[in-house]
C-alpha atoms as a PDB file:
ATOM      1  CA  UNK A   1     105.896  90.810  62.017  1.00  0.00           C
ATOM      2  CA  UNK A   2     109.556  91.823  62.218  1.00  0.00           C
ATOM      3  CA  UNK A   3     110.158  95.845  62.524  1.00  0.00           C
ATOM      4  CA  UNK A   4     112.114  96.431  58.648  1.00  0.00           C
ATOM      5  CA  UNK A   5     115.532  98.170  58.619  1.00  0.00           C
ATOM      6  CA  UNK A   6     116.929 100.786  56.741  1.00  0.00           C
ATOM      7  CA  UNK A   7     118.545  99.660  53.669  1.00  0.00           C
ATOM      8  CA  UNK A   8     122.523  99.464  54.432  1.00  0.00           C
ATOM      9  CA  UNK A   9     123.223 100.559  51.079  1.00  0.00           C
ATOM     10  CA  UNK A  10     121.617 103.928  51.051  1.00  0.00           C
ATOM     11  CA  UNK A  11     123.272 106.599  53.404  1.00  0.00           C
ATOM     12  CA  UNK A  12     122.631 107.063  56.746  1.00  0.00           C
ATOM     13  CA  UNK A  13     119.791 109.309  58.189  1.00  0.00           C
ATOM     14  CA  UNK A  14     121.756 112.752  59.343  1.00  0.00           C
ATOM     15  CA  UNK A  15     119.040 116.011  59.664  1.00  0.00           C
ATOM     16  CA  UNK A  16     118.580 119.049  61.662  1.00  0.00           C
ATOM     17  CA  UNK A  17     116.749 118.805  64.775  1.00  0.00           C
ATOM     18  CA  UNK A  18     113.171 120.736  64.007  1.00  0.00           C
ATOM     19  CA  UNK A  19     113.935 121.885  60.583  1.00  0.00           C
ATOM     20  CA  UNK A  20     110.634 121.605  59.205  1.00  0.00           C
ATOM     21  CA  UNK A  21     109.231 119.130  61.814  1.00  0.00           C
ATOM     22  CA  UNK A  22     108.492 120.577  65.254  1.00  0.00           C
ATOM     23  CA  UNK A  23     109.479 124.126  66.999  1.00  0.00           C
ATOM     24  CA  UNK A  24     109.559 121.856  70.202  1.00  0.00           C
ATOM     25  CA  UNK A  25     112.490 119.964  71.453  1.00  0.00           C
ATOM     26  CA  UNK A  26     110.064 117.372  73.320  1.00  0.00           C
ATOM     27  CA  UNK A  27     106.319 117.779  73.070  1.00  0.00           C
ATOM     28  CA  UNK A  28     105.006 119.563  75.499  1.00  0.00           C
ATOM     29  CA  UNK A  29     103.212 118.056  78.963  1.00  0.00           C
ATOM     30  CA  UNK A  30      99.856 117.099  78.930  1.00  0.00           C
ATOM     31  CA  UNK A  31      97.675 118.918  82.208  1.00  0.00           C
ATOM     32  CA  UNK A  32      94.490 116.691  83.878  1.00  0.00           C
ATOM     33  CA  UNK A  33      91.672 118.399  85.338  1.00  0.00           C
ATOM     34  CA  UNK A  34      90.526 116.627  88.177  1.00  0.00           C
ATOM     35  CA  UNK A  35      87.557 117.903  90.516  1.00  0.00           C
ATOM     36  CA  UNK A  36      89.179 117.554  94.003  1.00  0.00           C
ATOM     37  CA  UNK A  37      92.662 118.920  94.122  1.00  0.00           C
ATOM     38  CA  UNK A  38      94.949 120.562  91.972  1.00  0.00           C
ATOM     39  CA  UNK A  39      95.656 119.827  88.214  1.00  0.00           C
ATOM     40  CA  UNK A  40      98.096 117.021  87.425  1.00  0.00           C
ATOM     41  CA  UNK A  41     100.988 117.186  84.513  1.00  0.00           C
ATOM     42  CA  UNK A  42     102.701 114.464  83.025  1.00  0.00           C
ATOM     43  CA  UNK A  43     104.342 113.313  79.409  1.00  0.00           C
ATOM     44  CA  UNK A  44     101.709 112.332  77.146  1.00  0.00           C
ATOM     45  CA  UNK A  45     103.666 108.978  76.226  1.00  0.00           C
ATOM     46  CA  UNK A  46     106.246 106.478  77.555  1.00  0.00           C
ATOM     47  CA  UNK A  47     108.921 107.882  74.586  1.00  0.00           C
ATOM     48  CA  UNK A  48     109.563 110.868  73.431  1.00  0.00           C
ATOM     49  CA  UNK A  49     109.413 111.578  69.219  1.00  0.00           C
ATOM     50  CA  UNK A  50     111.827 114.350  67.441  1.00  0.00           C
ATOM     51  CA  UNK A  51     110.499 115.127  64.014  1.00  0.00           C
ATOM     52  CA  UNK A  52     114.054 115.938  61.891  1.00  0.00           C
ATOM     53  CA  UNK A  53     114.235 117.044  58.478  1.00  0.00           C
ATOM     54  CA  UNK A  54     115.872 114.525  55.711  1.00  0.00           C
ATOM     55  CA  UNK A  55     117.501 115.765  52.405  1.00  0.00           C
ATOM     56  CA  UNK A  56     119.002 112.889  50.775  1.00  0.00           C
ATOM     57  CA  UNK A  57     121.242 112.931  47.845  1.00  0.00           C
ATOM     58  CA  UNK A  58     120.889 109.796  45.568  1.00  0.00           C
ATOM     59  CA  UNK A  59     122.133 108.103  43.095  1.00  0.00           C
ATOM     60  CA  UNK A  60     119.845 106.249  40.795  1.00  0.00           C
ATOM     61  CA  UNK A  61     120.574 102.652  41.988  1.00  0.00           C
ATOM     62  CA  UNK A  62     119.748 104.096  45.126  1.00  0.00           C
ATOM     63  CA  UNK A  63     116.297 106.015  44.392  1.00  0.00           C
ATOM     64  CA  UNK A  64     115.336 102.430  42.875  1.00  0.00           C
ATOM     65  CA  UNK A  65     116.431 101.238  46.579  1.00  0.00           C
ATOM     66  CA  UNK A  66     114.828 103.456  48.777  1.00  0.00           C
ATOM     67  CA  UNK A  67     111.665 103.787  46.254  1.00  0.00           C
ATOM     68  CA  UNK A  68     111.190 100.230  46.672  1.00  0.00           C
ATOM     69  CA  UNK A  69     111.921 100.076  50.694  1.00  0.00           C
ATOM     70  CA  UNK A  70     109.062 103.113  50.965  1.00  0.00           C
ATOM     71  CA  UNK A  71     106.289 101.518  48.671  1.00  0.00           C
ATOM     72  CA  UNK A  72     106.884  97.509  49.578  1.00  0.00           C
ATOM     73  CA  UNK A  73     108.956  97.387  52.773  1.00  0.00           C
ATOM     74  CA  UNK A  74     106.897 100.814  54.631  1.00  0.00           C
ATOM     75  CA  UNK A  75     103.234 100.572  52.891  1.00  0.00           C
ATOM     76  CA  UNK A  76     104.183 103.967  51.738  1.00  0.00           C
ATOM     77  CA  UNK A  77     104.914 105.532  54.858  1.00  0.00           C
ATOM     78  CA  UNK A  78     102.235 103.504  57.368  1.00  0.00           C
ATOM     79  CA  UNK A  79     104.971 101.596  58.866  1.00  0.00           C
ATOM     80  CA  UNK A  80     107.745 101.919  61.492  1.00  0.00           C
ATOM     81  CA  UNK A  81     111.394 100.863  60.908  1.00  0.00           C
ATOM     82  CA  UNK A  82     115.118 100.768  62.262  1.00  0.00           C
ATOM     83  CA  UNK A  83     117.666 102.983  61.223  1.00  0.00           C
ATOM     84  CA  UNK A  84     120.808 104.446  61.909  1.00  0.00           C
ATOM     85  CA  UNK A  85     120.709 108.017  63.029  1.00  0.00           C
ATOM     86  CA  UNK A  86     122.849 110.749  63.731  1.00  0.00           C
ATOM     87  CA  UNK A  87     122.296 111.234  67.584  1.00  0.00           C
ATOM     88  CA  UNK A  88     122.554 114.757  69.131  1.00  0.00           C
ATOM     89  CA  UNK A  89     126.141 113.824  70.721  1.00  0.00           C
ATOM     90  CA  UNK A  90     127.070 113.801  67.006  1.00  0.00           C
ATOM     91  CA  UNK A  91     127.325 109.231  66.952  1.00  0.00           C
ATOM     92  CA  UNK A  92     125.365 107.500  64.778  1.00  0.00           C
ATOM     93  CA  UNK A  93     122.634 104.787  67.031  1.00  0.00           C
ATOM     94  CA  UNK A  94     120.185 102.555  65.741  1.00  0.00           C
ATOM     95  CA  UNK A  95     116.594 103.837  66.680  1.00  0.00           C
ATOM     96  CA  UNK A  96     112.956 103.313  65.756  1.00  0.00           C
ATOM     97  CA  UNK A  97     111.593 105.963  62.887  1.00  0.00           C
ATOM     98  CA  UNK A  98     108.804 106.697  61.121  1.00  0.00           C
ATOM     99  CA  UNK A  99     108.083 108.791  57.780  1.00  0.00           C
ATOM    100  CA  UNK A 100     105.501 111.994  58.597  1.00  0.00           C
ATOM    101  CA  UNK A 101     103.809 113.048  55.611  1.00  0.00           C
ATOM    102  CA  UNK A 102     104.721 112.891  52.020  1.00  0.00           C
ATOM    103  CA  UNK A 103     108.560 112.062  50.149  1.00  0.00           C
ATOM    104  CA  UNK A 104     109.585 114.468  47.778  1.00  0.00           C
ATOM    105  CA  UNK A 105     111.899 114.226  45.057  1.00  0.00           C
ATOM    106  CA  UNK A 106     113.246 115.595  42.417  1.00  0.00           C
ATOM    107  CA  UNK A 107     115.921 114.866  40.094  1.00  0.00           C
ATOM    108  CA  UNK A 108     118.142 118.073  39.000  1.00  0.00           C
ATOM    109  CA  UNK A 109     120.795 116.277  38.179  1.00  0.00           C
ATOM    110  CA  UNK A 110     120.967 113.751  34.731  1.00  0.00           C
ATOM    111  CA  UNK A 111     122.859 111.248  37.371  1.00  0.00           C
ATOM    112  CA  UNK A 112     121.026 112.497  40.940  1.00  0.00           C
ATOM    113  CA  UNK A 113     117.733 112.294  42.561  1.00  0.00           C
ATOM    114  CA  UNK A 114     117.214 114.785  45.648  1.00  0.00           C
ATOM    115  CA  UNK A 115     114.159 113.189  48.343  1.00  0.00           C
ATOM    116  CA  UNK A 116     113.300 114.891  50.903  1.00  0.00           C
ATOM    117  CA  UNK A 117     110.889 114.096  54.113  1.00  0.00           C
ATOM    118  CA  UNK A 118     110.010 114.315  57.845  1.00  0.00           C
ATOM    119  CA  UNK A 119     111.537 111.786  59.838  1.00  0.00           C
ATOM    120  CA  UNK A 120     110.051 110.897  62.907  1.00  0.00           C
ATOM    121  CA  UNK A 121     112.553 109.114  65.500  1.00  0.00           C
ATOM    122  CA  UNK A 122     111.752 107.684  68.931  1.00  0.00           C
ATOM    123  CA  UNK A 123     113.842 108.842  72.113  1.00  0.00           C
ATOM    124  CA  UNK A 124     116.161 110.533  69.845  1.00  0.00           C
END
């Protein structure tokens, strides 16, 4: 089964690095014990995952949109997916994301819906 996309008519993904996801720029090494010799540290896996924190500002149409893309498209948040990103030399890449955790919204505005969430992205 094909990887889904973000939708290209809601906005693109821009956060802050570790707003509300991780303190840590890159997880931390993991350290092996081993009986003869000394310890051993390495990364615990082959890419490495920035959490970044996602306010989006939408309008209706797209609420119904990305509403639609998290329930049918993500099994509410269970699967991975392609989006465009706001990389840290301030470009915008296509990379692999997940959602951590529950989407907010809320809608303070008669003609605006606020959602916010965790997004996970690979070798960000």
């Amino acid at each position: 089964m094909a990887i889904p996309s973000w939708p290209s008519t809601l906005p693109e993904l821009r956060g802050l690095a570790s707003s509300g996801g991780t303190r840590s720029l890159h997880p931390t090494a993991q350290e092996t014990q081993f009986d003869d010799g000394p310890s051993r540290r390495r990364r615990r896996q082959l890419f490495v995952t920035t959490s970044l924190s996602m306010t989006l500002r939408l309008s209706p149409e797209e609420f119904v949109i990305f509403k639609a893309f998290h329930l049918n498209d993500l099994n509410t948040g269970a699967r991975r997916f392609t989006a465009p990103v706001l990389l840290p030399d301030m470009s915008i890449g296509q990379r692999i994301c997940s959602i951590e955790g529950e989407v907010s919204w809320s809608a303070p505005q008669r003609s605006r819906y606020v959602v916010t969430f965790i997004l996970v992205v690979q070798d960000w």
